[in-house]
Protein backbone atom coordinates (compact mmCIF):
# COMPACT_ATOMS: atom_id res chain seq x y z
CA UNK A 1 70.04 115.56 119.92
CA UNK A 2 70.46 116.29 116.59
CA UNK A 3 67.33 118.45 116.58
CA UNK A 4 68.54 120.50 119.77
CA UNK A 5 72.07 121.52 117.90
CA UNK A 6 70.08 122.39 114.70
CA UNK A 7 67.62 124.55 116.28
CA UNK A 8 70.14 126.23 118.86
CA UNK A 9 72.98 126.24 116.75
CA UNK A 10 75.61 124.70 119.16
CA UNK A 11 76.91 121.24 118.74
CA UNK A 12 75.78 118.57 121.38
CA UNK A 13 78.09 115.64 122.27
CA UNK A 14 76.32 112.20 122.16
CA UNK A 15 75.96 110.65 125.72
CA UNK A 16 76.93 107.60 126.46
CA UNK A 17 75.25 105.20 128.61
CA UNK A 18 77.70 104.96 131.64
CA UNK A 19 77.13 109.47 131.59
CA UNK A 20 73.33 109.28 131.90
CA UNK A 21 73.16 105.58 133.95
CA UNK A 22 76.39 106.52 136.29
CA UNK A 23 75.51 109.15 138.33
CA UNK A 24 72.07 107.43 139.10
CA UNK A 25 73.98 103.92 140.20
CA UNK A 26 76.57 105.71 142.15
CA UNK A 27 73.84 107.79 144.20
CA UNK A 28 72.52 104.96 144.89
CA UNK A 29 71.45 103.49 148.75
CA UNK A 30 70.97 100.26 147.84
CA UNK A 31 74.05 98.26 146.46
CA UNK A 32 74.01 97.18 142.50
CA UNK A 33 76.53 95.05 141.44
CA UNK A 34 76.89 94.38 137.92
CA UNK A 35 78.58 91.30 136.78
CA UNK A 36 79.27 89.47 133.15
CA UNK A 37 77.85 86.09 132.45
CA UNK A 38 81.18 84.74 133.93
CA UNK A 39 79.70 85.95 137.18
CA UNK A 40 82.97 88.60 137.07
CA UNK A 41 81.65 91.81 138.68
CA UNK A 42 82.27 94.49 136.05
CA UNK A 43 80.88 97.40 138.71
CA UNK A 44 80.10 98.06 142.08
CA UNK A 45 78.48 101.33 143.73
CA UNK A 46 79.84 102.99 147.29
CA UNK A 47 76.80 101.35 148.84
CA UNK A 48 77.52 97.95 147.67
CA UNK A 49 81.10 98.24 148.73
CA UNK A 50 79.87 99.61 152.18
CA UNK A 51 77.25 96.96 152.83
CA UNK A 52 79.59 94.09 151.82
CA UNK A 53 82.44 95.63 153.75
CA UNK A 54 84.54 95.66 150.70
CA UNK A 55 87.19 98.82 149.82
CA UNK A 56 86.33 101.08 147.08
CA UNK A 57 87.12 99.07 143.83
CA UNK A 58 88.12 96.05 145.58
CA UNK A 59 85.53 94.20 144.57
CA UNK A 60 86.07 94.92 140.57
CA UNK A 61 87.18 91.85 138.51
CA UNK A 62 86.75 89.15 141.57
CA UNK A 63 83.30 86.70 141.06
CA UNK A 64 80.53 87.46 142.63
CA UNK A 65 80.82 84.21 144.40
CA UNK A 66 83.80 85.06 146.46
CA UNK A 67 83.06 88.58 146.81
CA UNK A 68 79.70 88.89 148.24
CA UNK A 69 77.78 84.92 148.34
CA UNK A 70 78.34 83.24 151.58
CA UNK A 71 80.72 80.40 151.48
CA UNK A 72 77.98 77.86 152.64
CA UNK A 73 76.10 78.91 149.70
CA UNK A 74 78.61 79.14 146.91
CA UNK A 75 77.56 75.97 145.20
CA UNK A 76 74.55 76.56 144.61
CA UNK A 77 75.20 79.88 143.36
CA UNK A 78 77.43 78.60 141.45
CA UNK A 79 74.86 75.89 139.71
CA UNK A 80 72.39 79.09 139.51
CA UNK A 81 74.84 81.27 137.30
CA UNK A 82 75.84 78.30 134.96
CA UNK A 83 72.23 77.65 134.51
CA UNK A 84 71.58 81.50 133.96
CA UNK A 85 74.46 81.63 131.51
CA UNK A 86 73.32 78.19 129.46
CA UNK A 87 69.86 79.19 129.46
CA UNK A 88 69.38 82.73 129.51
């Protein structure tokens, strides 16, 4: 970047991640949910919220568990996140 302004003479704004990674995740046709390691989703795309039959941003800040994991297999997701989470 800093190249590009020195050669052109213009200043060029650093990008952050969400500006370059954003547009890709929200144009997106298959659903990505991103979640911390407390299984808390963080961010959802339109066609995550579409194919889990969620409204747009309803699913921000509930766990993954009860958002999108079937309630018969909750446990065990459950067990699989704390073992993510102790592990790595």
């Amino acid at each position: 970047m800093k190249a590009f302004s020195q050669a052109h003479g213009a200043p060029v704004a650093p990008l952050s991640t969400e500006s370059l990674v954003g547009p890709v995740i929200d144009a997106s046709l298959d659903a990505v949910v991103i979640a911390d390691l407390e299984g808390r989703i963080l961010r959802v795309n339109p066609a995550a919220e579409a194919i889990f039959g969620h409204a747009p941003g309803s699913m921000i800040g509930r766990s993954i568990g009860d958002a999108i994991v079937p309630v018969h297999l909750r446990a065990a997701h459950d067990r699989g996140m704390a073992h993510h989470a102790a592990t790595g």
